[in-house]
N, C-alpha and C. Protein backbone atom coordinates (compact mmCIF):
# COMPACT_ATOMS: atom_id res chain seq x y z
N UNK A 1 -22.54 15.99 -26.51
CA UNK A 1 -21.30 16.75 -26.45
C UNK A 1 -21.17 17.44 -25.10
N UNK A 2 -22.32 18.29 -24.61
CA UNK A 2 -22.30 18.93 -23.32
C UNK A 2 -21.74 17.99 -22.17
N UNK A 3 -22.78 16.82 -22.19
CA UNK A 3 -22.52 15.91 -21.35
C UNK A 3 -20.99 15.19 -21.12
N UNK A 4 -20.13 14.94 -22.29
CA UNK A 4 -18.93 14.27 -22.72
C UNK A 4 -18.31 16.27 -21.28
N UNK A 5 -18.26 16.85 -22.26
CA UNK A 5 -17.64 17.78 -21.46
C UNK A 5 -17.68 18.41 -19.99
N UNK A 6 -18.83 17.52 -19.82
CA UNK A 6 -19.15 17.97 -17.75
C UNK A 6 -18.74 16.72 -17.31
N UNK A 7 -18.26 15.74 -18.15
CA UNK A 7 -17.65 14.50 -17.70
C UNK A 7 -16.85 14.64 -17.26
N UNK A 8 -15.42 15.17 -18.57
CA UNK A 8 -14.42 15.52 -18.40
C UNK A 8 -13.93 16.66 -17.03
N UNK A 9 -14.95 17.56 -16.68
CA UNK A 9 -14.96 18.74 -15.96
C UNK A 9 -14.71 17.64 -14.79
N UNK A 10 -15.60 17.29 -14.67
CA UNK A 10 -16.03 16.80 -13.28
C UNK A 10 -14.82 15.33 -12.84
N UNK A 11 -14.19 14.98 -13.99
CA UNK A 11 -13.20 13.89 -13.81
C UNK A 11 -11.74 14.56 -13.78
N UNK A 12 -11.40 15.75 -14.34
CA UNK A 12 -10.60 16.96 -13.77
C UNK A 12 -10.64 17.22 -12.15
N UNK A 13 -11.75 18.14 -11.73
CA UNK A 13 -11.86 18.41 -10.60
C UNK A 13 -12.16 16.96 -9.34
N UNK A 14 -11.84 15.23 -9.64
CA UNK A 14 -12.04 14.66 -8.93
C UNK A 14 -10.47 14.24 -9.04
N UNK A 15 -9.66 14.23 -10.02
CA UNK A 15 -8.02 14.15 -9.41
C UNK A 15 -7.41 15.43 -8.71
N UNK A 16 -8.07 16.68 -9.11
CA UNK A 16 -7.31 17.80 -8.85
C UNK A 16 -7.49 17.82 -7.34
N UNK A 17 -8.68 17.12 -6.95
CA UNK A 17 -9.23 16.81 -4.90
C UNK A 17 -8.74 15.84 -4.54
N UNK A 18 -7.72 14.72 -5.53
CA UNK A 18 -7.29 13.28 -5.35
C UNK A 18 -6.03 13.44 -4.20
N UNK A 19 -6.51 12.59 -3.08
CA UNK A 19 -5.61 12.96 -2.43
C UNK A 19 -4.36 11.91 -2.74
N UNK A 20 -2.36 12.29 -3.38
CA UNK A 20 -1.50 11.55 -3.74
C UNK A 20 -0.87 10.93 -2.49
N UNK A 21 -0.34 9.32 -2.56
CA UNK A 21 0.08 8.79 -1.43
C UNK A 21 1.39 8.29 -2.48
N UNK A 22 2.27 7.55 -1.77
CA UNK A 22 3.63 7.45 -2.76
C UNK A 22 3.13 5.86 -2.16
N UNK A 23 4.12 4.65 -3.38
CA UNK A 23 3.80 3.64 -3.44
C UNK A 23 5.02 3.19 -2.73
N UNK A 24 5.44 2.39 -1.95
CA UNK A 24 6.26 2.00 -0.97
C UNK A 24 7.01 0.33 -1.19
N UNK A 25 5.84 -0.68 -1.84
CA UNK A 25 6.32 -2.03 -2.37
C UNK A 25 6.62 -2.41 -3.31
N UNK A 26 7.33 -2.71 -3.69
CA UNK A 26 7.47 -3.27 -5.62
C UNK A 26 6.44 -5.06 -5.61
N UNK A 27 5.81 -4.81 -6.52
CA UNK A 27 5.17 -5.79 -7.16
C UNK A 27 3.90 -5.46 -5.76
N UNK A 28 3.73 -4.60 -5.50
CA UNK A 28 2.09 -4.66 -5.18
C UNK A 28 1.20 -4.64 -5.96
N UNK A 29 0.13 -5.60 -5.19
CA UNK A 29 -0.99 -6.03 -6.17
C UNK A 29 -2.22 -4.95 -6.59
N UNK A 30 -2.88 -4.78 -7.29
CA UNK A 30 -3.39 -3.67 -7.81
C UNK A 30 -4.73 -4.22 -8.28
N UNK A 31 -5.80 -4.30 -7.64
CA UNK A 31 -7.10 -5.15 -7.84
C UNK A 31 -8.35 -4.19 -7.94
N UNK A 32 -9.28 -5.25 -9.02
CA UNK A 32 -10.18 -4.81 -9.07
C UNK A 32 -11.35 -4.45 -8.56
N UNK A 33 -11.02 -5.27 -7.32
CA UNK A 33 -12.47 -4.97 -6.08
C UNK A 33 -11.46 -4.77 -4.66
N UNK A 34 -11.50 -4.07 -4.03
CA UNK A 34 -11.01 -4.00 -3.02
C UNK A 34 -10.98 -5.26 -1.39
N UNK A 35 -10.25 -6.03 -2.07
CA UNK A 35 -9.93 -7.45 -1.31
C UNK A 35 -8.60 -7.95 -2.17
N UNK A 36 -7.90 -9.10 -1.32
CA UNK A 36 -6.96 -9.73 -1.90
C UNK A 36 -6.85 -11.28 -2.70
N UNK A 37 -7.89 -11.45 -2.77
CA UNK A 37 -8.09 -12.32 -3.94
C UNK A 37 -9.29 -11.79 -4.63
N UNK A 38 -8.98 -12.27 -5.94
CA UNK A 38 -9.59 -12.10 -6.91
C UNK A 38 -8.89 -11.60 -8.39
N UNK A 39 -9.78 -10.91 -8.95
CA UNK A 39 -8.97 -10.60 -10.29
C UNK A 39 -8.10 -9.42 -9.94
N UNK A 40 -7.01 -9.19 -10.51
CA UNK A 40 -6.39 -8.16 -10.40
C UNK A 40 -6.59 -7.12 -11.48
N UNK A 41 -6.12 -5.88 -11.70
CA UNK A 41 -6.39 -5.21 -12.53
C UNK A 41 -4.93 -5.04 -13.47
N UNK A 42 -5.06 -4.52 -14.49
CA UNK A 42 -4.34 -4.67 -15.62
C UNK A 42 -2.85 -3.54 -15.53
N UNK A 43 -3.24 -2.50 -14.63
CA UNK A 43 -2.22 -1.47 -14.39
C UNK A 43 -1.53 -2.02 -13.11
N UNK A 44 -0.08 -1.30 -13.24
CA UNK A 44 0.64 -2.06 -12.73
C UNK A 44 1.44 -0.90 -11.74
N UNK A 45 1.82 -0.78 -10.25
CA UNK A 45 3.04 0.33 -9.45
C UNK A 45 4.03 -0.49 -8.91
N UNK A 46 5.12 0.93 -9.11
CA UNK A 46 6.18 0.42 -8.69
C UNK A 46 7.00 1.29 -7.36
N UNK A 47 7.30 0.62 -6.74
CA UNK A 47 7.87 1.34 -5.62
C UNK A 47 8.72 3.06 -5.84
N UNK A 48 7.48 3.72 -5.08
CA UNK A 48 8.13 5.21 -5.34
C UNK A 48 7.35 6.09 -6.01
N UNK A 49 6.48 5.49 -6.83
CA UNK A 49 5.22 5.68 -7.81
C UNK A 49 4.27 6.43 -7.01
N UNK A 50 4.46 8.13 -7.45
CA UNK A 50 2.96 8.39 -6.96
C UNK A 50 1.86 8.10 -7.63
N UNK A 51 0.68 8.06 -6.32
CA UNK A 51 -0.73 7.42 -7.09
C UNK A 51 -1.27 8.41 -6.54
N UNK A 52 -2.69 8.90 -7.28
CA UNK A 52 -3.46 9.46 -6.45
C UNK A 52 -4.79 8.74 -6.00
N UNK A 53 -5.48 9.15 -5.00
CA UNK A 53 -6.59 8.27 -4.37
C UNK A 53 -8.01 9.03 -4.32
N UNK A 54 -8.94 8.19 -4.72
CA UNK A 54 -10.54 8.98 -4.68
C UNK A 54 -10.66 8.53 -3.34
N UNK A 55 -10.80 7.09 -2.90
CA UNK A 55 -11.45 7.05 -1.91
C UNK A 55 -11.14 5.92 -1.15
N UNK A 56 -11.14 6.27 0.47
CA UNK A 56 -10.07 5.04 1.31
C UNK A 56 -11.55 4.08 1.80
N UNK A 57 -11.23 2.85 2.25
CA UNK A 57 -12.39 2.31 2.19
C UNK A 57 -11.72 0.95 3.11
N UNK A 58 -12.01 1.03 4.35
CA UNK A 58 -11.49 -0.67 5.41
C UNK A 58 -10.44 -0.77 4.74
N UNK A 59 -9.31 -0.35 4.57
CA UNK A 59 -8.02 -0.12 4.42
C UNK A 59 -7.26 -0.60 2.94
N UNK A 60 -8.53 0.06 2.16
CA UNK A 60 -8.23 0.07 0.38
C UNK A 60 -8.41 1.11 0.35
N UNK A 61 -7.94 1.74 -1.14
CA UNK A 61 -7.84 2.76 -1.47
C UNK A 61 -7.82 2.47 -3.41
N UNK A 62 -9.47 3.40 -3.69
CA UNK A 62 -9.77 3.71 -5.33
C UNK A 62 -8.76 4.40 -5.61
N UNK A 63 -7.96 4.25 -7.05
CA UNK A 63 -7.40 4.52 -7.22
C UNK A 63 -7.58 5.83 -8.65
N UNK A 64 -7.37 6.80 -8.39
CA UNK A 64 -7.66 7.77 -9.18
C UNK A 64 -6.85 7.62 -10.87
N UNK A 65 -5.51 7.76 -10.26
CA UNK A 65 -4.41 7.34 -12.03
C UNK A 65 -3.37 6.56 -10.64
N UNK A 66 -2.71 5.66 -11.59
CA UNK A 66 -3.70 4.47 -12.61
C UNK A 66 -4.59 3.96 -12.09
N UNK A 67 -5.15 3.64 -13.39
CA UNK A 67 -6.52 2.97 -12.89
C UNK A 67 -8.00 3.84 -13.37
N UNK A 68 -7.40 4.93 -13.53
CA UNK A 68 -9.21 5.42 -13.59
C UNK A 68 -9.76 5.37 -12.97
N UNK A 69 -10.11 5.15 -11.83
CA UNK A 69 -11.05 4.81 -10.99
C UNK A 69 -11.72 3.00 -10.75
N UNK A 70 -10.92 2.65 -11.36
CA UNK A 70 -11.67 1.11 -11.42
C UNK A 70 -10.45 0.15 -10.66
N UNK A 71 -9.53 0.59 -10.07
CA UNK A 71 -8.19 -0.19 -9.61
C UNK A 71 -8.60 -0.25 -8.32
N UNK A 72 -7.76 -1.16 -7.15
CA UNK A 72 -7.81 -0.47 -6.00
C UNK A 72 -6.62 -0.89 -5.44
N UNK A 73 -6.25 -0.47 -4.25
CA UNK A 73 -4.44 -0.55 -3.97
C UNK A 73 -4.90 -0.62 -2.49
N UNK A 74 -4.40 -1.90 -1.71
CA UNK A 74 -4.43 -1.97 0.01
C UNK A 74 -3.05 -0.99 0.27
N UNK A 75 -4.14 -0.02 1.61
CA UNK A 75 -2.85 0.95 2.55
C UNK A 75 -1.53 0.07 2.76
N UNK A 76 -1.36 -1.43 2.82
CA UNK A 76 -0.21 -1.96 3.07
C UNK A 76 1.01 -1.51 2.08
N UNK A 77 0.77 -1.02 1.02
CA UNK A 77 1.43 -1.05 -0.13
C UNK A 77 1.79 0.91 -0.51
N UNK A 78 1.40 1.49 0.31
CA UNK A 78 1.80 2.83 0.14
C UNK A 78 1.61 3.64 1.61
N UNK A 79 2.13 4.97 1.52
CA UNK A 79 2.19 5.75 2.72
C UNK A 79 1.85 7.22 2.38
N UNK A 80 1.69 7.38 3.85
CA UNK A 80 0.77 8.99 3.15
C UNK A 80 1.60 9.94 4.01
N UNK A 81 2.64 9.17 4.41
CA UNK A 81 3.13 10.24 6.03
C UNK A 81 4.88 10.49 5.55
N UNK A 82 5.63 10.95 6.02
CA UNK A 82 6.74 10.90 6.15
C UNK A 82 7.34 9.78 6.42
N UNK A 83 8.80 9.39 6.11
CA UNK A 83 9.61 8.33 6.32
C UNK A 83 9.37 8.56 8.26
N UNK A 84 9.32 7.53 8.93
CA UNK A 84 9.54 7.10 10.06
C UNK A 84 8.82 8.13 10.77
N UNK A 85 7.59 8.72 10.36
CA UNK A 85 6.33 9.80 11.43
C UNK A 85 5.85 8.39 11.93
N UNK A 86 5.55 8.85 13.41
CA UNK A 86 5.01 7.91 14.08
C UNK A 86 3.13 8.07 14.21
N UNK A 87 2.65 7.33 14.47
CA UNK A 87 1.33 7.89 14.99
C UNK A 87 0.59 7.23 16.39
N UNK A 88 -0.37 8.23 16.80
CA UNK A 88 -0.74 7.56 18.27
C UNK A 88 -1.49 6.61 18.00
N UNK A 89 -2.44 6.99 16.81
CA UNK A 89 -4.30 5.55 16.64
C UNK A 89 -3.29 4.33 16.53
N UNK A 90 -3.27 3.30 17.24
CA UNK A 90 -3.23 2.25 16.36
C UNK A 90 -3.98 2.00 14.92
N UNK A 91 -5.05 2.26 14.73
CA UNK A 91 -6.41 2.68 13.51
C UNK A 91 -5.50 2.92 12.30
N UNK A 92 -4.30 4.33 12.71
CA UNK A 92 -4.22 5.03 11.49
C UNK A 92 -2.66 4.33 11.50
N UNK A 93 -1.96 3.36 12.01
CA UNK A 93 -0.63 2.99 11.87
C UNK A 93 -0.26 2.48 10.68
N UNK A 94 1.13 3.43 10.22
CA UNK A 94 1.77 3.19 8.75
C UNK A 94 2.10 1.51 9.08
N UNK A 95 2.23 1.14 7.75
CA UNK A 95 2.91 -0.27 7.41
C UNK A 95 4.23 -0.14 8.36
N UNK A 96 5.08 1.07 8.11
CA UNK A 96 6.75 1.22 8.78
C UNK A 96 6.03 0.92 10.52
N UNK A 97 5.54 1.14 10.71
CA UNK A 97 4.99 1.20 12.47
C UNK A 97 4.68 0.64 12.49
N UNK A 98 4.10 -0.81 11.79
CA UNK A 98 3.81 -2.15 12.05
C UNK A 98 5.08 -2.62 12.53
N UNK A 99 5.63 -2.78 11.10
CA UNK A 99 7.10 -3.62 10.92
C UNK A 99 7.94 -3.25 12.06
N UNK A 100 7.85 -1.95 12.37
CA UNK A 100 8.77 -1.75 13.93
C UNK A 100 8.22 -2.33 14.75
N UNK A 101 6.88 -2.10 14.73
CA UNK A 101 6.45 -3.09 16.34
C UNK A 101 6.83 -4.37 16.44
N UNK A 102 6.54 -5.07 15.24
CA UNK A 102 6.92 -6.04 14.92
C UNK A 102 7.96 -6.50 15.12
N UNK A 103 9.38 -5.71 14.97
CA UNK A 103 10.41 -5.78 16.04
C UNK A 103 10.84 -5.43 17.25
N UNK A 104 9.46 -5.10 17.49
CA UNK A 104 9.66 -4.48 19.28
C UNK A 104 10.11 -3.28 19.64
N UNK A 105 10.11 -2.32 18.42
CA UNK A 105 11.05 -0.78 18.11
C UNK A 105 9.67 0.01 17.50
N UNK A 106 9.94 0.75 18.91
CA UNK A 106 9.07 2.62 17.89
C UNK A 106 10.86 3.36 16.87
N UNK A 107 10.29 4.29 16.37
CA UNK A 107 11.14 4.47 15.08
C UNK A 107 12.17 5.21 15.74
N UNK A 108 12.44 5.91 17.11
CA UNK A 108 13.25 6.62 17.87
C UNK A 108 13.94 4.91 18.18
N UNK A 109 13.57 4.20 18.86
CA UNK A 109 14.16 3.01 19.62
C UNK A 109 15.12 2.65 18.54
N UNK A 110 14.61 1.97 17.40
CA UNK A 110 15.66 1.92 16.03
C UNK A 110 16.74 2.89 16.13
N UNK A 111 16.30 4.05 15.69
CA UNK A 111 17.02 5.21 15.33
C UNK A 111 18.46 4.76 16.11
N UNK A 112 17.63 4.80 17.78
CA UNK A 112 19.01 4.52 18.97
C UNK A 112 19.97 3.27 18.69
N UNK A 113 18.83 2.00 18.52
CA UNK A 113 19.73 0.76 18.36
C UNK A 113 20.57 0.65 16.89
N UNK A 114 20.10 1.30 15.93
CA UNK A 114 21.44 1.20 15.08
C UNK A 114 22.33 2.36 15.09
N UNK A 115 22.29 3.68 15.62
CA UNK A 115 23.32 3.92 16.01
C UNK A 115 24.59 3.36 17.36
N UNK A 116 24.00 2.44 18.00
CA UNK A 116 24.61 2.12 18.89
C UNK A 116 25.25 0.66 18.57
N UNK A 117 24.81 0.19 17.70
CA UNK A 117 25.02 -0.99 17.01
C UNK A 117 25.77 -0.96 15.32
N UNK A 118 26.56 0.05 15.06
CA UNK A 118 26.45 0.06 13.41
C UNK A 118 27.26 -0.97 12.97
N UNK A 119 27.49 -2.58 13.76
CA UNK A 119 28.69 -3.40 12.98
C UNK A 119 26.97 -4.51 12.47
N UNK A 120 25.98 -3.96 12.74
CA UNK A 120 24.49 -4.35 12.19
C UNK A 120 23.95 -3.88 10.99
N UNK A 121 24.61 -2.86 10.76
CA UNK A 121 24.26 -1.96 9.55
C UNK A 121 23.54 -2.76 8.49
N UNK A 122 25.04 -3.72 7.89
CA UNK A 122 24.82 -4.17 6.81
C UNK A 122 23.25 -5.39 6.33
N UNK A 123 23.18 -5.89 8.06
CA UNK A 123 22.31 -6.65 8.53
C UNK A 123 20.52 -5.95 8.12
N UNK A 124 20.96 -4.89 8.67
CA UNK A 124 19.50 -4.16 8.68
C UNK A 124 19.00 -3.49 7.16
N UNK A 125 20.16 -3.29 6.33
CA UNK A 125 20.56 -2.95 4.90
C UNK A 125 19.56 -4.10 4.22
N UNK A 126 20.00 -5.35 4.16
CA UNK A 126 19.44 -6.58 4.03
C UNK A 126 17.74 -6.61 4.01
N UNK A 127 17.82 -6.36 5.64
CA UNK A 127 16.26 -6.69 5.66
C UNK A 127 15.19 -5.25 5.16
N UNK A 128 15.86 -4.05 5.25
CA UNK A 128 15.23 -2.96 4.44
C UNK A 128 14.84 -3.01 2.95
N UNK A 129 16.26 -3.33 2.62
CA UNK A 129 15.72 -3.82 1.20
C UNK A 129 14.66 -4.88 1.00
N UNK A 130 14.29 -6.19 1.68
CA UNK A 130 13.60 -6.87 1.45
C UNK A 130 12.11 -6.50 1.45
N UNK A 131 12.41 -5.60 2.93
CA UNK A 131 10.85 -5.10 3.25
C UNK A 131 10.30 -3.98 1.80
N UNK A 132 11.08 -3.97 1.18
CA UNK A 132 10.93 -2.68 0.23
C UNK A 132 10.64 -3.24 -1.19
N UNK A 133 11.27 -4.28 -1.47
CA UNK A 133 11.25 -5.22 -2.98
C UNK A 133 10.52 -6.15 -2.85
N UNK A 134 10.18 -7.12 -1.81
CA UNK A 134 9.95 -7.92 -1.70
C UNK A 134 7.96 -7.65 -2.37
N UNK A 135 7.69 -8.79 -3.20
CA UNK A 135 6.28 -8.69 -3.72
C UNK A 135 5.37 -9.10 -2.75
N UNK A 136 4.09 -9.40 -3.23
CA UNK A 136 2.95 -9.83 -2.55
C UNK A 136 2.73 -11.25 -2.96
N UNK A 137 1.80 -12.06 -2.16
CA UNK A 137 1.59 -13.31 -2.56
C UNK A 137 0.69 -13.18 -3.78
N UNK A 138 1.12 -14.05 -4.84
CA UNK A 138 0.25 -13.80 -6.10
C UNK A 138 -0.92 -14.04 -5.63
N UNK A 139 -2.40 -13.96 -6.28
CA UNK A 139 -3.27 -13.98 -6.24
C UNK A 139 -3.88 -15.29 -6.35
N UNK A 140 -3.60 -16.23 -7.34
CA UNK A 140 -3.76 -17.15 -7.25
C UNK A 140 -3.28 -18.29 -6.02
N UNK A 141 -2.28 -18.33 -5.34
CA UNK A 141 -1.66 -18.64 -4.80
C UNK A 141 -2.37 -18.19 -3.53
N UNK A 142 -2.52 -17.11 -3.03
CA UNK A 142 -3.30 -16.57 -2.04
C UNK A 142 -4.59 -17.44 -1.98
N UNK A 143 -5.53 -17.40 -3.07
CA UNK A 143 -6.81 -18.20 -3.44
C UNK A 143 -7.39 -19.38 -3.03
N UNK A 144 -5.62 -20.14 -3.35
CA UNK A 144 -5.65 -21.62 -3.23
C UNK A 144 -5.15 -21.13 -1.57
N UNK A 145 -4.43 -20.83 -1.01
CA UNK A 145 -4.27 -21.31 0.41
C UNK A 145 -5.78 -20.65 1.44
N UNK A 146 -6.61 -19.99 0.39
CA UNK A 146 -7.88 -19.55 1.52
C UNK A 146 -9.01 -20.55 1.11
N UNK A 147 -8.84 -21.58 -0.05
CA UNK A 147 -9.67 -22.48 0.09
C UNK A 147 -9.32 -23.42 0.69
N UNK A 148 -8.26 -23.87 1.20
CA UNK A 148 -7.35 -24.84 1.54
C UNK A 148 -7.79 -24.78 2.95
N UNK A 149 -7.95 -23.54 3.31
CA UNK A 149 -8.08 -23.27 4.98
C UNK A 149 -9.51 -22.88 4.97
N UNK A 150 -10.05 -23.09 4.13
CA UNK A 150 -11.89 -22.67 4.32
C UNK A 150 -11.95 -21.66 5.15
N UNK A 151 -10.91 -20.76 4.37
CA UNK A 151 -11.14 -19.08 4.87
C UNK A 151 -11.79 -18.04 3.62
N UNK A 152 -12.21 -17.10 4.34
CA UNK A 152 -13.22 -16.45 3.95
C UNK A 152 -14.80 -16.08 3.44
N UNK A 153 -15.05 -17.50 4.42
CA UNK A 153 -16.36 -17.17 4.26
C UNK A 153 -16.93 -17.74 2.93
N UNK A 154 -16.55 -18.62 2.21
CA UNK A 154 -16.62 -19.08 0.88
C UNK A 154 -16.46 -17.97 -0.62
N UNK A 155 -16.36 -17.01 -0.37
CA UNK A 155 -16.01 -15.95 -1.22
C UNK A 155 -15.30 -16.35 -2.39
């Protein structure tokens, strides 16, 4: 009984230190070992969904609720910063600061080119939403194209 209750104590005080990140993709994948193939886990987020996190790990993150502790969620799939905060590390760069580089735009450069551009609006409307709904490659599917390419090391 003691023990059941220093469980509970101690699984209290490890969400109440959980640090919460908000979930950013719909249909991100939610796995049981921190990699992208393999089994996935049974709980499921949805874009907007706070999660909280035990522990970040080569750019996974244990997942405190959901999950219990047995889930894990890649940084690609949530953010810990403000809409459009920039950062200097490349190391610590949000998913949004990829995708801008990716178009050749820090989040000021955007900012400028669609105000200077708004007959684009609807254009950029488009691809926001996509970047936002759009899922992950299933798992299986992922699996088969890394045996296909005798990637990963045989894993």
């Amino acid at each position: 009984m003691v023990a059941r209750w220093m469980a509970a104590v101690a699984a209290l005080a490890a969400l109440a230190a959980a640090e919460t990140v908000v979930v950013k993709r719909e249909g991100a994948r939610v796995m049981k070992a921190p990699r992208f193939f393999g089994e996935p886990c049974k709980v499921t987020v949805a874009s907007g969904q706070k999660v909280s996190l035990l522990e970040r790990s080569n750019g996974w993150a244990r997942l405190a609720a959901p999950g219990d502790g047995r889930c894990w969620l890649h940084e690609t799939a949530w953010t810990d910063r403000k809409a459009g905060e920039l950062v200097g590390n490349p190391a610590t760069a949000s998913q949004r600061d990829i995708e801008l580089a990716g178009r050749g735009f820090s989040e000021a450069e955007e900012k400028h080119f669609r105000s200077t551009n708004p007959d684009l609006a609807p254009d950029f409307a488009i691809i926001d939403a996509y970047v936002t709904r759009s899922s992950e490659t299933p798992a299986d599917e992922l699996a088969r194209f890394l045996s296909a390419g005798q990637l990963g090391g045989g894993k």
